[in-house]
Structure formats: C-alpha cells, structure tokens
N, C-alpha and C. Protein backbone atom coordinates (compact mmCIF):
# COMPACT_ATOMS: atom_id res chain seq x y z
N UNK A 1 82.88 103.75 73.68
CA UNK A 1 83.58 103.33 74.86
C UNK A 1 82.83 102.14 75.46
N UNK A 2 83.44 101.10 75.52
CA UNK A 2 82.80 100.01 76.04
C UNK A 2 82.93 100.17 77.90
N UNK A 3 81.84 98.89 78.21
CA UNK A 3 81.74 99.22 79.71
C UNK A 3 82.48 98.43 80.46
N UNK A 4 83.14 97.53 80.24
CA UNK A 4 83.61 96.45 80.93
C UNK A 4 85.43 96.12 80.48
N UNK A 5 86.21 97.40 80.44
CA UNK A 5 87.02 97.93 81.05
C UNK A 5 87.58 98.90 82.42
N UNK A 6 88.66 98.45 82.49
CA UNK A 6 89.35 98.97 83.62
C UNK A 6 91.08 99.81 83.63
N UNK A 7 91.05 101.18 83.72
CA UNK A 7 92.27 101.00 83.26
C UNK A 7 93.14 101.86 84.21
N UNK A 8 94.43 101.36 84.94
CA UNK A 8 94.93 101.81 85.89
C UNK A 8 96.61 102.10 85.58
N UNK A 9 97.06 102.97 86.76
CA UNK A 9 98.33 103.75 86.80
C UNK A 9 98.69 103.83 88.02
N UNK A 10 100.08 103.59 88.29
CA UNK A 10 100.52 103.19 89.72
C UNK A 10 101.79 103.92 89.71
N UNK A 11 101.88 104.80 91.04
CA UNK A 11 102.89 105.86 91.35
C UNK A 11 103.60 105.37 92.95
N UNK A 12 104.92 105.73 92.72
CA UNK A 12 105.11 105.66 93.65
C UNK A 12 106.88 106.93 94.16
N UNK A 13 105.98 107.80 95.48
CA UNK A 13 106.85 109.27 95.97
C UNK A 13 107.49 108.80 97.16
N UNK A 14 108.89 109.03 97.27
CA UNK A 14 109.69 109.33 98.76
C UNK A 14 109.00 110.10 99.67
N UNK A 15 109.16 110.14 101.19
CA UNK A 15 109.12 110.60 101.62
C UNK A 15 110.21 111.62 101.77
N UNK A 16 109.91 112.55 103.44
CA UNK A 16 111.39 113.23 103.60
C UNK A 16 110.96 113.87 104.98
N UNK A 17 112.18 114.04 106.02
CA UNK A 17 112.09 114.60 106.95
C UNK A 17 112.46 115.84 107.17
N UNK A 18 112.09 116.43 107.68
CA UNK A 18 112.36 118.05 107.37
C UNK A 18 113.78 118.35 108.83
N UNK A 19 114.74 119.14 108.60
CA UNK A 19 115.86 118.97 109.12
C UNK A 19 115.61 120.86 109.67
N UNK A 20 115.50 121.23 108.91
CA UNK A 20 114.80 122.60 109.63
C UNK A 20 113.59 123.20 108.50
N UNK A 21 112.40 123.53 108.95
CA UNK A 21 111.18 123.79 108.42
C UNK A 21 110.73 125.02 108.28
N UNK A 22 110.44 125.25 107.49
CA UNK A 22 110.26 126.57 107.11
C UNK A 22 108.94 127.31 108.13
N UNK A 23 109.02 128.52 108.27
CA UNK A 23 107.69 128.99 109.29
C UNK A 23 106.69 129.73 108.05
N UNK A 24 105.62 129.87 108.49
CA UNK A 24 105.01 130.97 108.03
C UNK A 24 104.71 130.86 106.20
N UNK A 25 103.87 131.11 105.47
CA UNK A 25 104.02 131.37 103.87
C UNK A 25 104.02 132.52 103.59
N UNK A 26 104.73 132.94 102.18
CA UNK A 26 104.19 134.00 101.42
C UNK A 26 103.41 134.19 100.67
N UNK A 27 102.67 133.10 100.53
CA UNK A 27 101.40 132.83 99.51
C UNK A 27 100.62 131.76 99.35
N UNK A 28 99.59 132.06 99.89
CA UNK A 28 98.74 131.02 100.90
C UNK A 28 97.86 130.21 99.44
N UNK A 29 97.95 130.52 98.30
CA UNK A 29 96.89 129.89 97.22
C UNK A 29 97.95 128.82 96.72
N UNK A 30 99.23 129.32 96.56
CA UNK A 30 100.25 128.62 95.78
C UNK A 30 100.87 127.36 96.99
N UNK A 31 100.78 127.96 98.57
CA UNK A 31 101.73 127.22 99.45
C UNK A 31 102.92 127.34 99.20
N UNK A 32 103.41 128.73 98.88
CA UNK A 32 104.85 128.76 98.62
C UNK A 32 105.58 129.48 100.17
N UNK A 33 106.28 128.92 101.08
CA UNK A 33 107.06 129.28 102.18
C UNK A 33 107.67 130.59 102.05
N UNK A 34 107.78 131.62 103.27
CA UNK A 34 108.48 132.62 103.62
C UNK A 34 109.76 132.16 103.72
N UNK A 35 110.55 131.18 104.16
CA UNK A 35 111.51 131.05 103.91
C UNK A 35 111.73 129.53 103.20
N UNK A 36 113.15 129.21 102.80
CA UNK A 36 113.19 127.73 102.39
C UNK A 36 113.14 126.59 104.17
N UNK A 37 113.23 125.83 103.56
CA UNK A 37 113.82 124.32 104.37
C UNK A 37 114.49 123.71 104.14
N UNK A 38 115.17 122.59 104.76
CA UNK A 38 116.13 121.68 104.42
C UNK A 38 115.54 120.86 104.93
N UNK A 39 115.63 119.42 104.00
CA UNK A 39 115.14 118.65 104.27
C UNK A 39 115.27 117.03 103.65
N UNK A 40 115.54 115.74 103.73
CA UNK A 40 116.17 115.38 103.92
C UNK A 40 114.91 113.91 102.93
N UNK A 41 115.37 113.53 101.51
CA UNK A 41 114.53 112.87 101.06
C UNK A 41 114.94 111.01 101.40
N UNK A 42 113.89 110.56 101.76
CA UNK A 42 114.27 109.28 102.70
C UNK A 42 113.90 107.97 101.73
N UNK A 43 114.71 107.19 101.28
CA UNK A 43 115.05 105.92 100.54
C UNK A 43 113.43 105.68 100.25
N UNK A 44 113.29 105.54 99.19
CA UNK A 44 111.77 104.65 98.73
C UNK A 44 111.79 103.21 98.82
N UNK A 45 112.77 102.61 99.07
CA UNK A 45 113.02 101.76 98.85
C UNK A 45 112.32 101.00 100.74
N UNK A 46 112.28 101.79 101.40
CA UNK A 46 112.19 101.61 102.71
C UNK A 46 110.80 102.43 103.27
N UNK A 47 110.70 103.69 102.96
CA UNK A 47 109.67 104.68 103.38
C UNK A 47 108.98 105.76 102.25
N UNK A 48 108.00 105.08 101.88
CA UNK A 48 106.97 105.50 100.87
C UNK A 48 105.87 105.34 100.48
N UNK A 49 105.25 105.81 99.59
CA UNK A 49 103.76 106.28 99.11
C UNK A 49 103.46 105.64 97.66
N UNK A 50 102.55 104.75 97.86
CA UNK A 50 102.26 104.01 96.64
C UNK A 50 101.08 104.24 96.26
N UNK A 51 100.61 104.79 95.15
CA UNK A 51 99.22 105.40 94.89
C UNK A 51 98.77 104.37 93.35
N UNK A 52 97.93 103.74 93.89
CA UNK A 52 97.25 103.41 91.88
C UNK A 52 95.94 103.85 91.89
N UNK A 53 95.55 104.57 90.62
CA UNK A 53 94.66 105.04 90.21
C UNK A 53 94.03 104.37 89.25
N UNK A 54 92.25 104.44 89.13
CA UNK A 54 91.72 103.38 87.82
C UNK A 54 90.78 103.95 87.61
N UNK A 55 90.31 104.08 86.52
CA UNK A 55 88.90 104.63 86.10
C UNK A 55 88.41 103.56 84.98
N UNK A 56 87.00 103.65 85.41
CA UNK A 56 86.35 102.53 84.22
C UNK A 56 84.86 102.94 84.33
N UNK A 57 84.12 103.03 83.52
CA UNK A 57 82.55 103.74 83.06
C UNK A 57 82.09 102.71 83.77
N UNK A 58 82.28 101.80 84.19
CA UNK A 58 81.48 101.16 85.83
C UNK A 58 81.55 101.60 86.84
N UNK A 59 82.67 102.16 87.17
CA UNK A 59 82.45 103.47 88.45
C UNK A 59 81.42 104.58 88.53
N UNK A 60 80.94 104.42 89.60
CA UNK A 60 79.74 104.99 90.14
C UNK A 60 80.04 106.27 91.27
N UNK A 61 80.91 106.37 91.42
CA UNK A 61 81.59 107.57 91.92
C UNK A 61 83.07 107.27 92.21
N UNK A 62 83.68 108.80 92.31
CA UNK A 62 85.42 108.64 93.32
C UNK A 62 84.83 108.33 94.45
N UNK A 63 85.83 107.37 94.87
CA UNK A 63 86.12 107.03 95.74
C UNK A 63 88.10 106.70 96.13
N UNK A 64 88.33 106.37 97.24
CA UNK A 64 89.55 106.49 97.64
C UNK A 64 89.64 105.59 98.88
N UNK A 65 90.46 105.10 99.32
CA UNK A 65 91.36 104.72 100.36
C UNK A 65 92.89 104.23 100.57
N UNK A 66 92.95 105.34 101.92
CA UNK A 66 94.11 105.54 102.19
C UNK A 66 94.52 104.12 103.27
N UNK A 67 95.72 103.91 103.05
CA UNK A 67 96.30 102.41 103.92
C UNK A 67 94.87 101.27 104.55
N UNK A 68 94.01 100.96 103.52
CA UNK A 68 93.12 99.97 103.29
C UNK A 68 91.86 100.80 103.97
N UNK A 69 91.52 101.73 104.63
CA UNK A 69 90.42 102.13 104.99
C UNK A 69 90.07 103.33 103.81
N UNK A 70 88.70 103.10 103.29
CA UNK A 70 88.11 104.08 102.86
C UNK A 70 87.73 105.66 103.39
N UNK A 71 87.95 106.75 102.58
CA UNK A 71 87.80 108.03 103.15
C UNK A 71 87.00 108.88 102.39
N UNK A 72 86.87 109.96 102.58
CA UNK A 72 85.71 110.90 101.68
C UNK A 72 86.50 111.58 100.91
N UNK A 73 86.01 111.62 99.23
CA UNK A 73 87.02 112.98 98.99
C UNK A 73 86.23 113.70 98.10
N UNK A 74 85.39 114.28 99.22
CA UNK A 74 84.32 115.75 99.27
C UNK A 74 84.87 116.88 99.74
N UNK A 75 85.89 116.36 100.52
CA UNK A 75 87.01 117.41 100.81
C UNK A 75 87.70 118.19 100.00
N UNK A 76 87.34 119.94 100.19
CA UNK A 76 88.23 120.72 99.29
C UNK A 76 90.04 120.26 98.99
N UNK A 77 90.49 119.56 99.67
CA UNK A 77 92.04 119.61 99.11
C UNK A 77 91.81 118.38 98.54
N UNK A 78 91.21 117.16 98.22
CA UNK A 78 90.90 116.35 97.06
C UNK A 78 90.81 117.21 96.43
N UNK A 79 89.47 117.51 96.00
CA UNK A 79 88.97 117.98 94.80
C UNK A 79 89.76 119.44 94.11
N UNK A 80 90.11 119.92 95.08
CA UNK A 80 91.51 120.94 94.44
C UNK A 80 92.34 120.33 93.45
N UNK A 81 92.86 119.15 93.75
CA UNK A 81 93.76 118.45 92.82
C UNK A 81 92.88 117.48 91.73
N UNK A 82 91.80 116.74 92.28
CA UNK A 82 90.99 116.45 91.23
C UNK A 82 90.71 117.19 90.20
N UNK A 83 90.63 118.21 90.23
CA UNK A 83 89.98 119.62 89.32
C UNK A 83 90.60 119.85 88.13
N UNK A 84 91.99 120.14 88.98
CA UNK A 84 93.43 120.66 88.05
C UNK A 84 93.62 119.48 87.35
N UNK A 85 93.66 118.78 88.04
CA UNK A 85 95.02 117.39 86.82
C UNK A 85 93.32 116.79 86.13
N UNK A 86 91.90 117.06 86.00
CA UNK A 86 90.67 116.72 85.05
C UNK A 86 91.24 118.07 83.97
N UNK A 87 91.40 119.21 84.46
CA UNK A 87 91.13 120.46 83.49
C UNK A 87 92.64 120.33 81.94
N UNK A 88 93.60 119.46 82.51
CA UNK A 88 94.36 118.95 81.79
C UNK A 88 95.06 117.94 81.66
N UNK A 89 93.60 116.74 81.76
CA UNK A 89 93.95 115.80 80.84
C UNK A 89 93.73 115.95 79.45
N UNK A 90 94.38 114.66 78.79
CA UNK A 90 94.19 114.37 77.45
C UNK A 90 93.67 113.10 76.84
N UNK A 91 93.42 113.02 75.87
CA UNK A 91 93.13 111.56 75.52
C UNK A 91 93.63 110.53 75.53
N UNK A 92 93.67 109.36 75.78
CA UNK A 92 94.33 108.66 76.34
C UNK A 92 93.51 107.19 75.18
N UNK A 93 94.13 106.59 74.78
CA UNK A 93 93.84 105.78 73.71
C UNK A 93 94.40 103.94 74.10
N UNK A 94 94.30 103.16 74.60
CA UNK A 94 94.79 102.34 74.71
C UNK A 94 94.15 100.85 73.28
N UNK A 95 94.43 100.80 72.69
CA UNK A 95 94.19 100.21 71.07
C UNK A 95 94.02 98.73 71.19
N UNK A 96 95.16 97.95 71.95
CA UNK A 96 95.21 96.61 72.07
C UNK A 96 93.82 95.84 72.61
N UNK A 97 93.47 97.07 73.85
CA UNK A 97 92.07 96.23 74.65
C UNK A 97 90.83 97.38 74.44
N UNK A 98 91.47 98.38 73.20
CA UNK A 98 89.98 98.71 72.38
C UNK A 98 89.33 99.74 73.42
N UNK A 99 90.24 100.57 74.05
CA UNK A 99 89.83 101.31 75.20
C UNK A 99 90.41 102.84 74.06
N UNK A 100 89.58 103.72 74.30
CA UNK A 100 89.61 105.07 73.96
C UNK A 100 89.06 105.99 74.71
N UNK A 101 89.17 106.91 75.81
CA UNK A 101 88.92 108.24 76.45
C UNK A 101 89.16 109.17 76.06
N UNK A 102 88.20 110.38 75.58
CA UNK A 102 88.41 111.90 74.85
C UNK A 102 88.41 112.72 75.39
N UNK A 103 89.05 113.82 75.24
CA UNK A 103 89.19 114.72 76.63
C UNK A 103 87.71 114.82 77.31
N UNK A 104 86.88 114.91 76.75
CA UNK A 104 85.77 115.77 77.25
C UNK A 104 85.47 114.27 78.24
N UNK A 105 85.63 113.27 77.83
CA UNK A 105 85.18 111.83 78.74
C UNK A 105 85.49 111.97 80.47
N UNK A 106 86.98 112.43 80.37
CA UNK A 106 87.37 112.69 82.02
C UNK A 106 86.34 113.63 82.85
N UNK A 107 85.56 114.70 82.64
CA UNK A 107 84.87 115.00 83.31
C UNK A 107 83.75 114.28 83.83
N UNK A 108 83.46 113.34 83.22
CA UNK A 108 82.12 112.12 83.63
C UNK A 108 82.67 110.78 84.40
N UNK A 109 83.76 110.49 84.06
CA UNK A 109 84.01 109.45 84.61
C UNK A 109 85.01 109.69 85.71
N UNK A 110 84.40 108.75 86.82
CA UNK A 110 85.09 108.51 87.87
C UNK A 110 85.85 107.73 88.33
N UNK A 111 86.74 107.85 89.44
CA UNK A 111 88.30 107.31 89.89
C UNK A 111 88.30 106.43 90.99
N UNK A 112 88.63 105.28 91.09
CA UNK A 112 89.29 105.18 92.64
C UNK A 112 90.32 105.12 92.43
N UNK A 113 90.63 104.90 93.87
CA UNK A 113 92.27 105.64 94.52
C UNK A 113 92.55 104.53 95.49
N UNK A 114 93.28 104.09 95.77
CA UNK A 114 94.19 103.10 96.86
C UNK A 114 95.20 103.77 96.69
N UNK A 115 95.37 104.29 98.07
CA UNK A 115 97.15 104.80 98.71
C UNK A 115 97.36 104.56 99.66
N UNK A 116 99.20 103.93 99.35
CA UNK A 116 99.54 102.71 100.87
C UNK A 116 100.40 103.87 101.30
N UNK A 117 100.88 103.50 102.49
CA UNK A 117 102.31 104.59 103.37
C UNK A 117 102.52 103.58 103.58
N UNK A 118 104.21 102.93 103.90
CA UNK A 118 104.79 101.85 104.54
C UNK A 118 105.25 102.40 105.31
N UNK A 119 104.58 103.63 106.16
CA UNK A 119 105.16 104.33 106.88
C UNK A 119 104.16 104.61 108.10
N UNK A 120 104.34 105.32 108.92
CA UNK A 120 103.00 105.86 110.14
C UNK A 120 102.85 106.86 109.34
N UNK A 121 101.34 107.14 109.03
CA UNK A 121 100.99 108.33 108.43
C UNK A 121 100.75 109.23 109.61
N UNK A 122 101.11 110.55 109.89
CA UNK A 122 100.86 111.53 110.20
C UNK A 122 102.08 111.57 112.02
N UNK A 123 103.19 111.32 111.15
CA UNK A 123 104.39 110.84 112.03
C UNK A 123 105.80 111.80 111.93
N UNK A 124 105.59 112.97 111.57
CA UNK A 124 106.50 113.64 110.95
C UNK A 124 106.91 113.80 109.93
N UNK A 125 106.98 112.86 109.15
CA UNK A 125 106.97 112.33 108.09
C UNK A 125 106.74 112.92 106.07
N UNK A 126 105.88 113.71 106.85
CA UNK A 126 105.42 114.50 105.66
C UNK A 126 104.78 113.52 104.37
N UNK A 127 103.63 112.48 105.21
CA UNK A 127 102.72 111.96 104.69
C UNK A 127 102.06 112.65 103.65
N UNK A 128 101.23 113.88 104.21
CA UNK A 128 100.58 114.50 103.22
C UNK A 128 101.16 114.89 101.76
N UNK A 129 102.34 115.26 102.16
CA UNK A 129 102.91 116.27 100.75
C UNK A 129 103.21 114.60 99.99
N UNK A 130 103.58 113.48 100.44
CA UNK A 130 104.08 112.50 99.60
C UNK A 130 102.65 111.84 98.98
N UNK A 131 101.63 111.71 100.02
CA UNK A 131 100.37 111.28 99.21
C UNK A 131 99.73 112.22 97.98
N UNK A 132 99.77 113.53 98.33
CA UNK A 132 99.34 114.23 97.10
C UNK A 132 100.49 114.81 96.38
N UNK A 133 101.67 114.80 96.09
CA UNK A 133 102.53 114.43 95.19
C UNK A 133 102.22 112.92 94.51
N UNK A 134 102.14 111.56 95.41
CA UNK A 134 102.16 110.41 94.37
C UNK A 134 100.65 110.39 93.85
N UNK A 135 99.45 110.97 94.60
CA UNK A 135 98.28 111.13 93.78
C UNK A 135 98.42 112.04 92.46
N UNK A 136 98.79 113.00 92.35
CA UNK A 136 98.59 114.17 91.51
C UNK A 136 99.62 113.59 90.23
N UNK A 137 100.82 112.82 90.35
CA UNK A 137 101.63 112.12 89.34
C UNK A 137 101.04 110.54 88.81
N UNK A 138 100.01 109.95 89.90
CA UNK A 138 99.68 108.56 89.21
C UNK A 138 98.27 109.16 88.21
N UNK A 139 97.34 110.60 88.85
CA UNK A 139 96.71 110.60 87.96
C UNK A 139 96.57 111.23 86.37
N UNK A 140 98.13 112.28 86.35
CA UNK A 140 98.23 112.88 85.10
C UNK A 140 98.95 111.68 84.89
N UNK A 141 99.50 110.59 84.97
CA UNK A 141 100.39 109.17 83.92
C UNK A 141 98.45 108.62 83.49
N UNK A 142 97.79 108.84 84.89
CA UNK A 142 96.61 107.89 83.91
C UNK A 142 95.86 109.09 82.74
N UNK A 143 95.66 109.96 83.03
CA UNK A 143 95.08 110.74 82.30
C UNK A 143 95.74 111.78 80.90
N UNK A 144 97.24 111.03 80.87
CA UNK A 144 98.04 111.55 80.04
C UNK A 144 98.14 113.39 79.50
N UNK A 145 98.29 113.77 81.45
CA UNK A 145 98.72 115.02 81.33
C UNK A 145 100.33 115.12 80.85
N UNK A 146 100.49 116.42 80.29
CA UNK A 146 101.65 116.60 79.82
C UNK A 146 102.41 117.62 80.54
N UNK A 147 102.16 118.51 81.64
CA UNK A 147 102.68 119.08 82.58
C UNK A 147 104.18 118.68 82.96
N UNK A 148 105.11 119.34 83.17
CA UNK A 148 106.23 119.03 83.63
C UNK A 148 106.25 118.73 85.01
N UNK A 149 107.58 118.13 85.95
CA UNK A 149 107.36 117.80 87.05
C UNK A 149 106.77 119.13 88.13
N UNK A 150 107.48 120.00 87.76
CA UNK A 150 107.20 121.42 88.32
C UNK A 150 106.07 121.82 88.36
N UNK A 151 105.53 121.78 87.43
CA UNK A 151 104.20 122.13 87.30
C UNK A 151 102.91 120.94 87.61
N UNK A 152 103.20 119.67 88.16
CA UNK A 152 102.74 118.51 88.32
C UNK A 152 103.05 119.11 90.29
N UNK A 153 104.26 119.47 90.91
CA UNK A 153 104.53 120.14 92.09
C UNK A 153 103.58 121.29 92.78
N UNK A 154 102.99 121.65 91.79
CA UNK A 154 102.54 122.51 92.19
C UNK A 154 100.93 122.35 92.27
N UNK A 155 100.02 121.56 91.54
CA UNK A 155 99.24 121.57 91.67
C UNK A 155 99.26 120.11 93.00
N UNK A 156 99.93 119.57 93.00
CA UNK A 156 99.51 118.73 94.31
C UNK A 156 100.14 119.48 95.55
N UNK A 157 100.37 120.73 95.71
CA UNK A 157 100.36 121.68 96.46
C UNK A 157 99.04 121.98 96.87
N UNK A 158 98.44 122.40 96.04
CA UNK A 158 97.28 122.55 96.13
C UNK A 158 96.61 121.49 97.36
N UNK A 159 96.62 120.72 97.18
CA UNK A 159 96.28 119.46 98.14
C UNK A 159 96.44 119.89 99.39
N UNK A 160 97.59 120.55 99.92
CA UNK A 160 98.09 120.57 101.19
C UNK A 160 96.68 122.22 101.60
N UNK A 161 96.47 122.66 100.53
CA UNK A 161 95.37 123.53 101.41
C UNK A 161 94.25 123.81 100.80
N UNK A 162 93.32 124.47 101.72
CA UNK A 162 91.95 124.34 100.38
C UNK A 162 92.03 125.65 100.03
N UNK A 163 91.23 125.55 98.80
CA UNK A 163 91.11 126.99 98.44
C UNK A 163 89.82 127.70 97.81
C-alpha cells in the first residue's frame, strides 16, 4: 500500500419533518419506537446532508467536521457506527491509481469526515438521524460494505444513542 494516496466517497440523505412523532421506545439498543410516526421526507434538492468520507495511510487519526467546524468523535455514538460499518468492511481495490485495502487494513487506518447541512442543524429537522444515515452510507460505499439499505438503517441508528 503506497502512502501518498487518497481515496474518497460522497453521500448525500434527505431530511424530514416529523408530522406526528413517536413517544417513548421499545428497545433502547436497536432505537426502535413504541409506536410509529409520520413523517414527511423533505426535497434534497433544497434541504440536506452531504457527507464525504476519505481515508489515506497519511492520516494520523479520525477526525471530522460538521458544517466547516471541527468536532470530536471520541464520542460513543461516533464510534458506535465507526465500529459496525469497520467490522464489515471489505476490500476495496482501486487498480487504475494502484490503491489496494484488505480487510484487515480498515482497522488501522483512519478517516476524515466533512458533513455539510444546508439546513439549521438542530432545528427540528432531524439533523441527527440524516447526518448518521449519510455518514453510515458514505462510509460502507467507501469501505465496500455489502449490507442492504435496512441493515445500513440500522446501524446508523446506532448513532442516535450510545451504547
């Protein structure tokens, strides 16, 4: 693996406003609601979450920032989702610029993160669930998880609590 690559993946999740919200969970590990919600998914085209992810053996740690300011993610609901979408990646081979990652590589190497909102974060909005939805999907496209969307749903659930 050479050192002087860079190789990145760029996501981008709707928001949505919640029209009536569910109270209470039935299962506080999963974040699965006592009852449903309705709720109301709002044009990307206008109000959304743009996440790119990059890893390159010149990174010296994760790091992250959210709408241009840098943040910590020592925080259990990072690393909840860091964990899951490392425990199944795959190899990821890019041939043209001579880049190859083996599974076992993702545990050593580290990420940054830039994630925009064209939105007010923490506005009703349901910032959170759209940032770790478009985190948890830009990093299994970079890390060539094979998880379905459902199961890609659920671990950036995880995000929304620690565990």
């Amino acid at each position: 693996m050479g050192e002087k690559w860079v190789l990145m993946k760029t996501a981008q999740t709707p928001t949505n406003i919640a029209v009536i919200k569910y109270w209470g969970k039935r299962d506080e590990t999963l974040i699965l609601p006592v009852n449903d919600s309705i709720s109301v998914t709002l044009d990307p085209a206008h109000l959304c979450t743009t996440t790119t992810v990059a890893v390159s053996p010149a990174f010296q740690q994760d790091r992250m920032w959210l709408n241009g300011k840098e943040m910590s993610l020592s925080g259990g609901r990072y690393q909840n989702c860091l964990r899951e979408i490392r425990k199944r990646a795959r190899e990821v081979e890019d041939k043209e610029r001579g880049i190859k990652i083996e599974k076992k590589d993702w545990e050593k190497l580290h990420l940054h993160i830039a994630s925009y909102n064209n939105f007010p974060t923490a506005a009703g909005l349901a910032s959170s669930a759209a940032g770790f939805a478009c985190l948890v999907f830009a990093l299994a496209k970079l890390m060539n998880v094979s998880e379905d969307e459902s199961q890609l749903s659920a671990i950036a659930r995880y995000g929304l609590f620690y565990l």
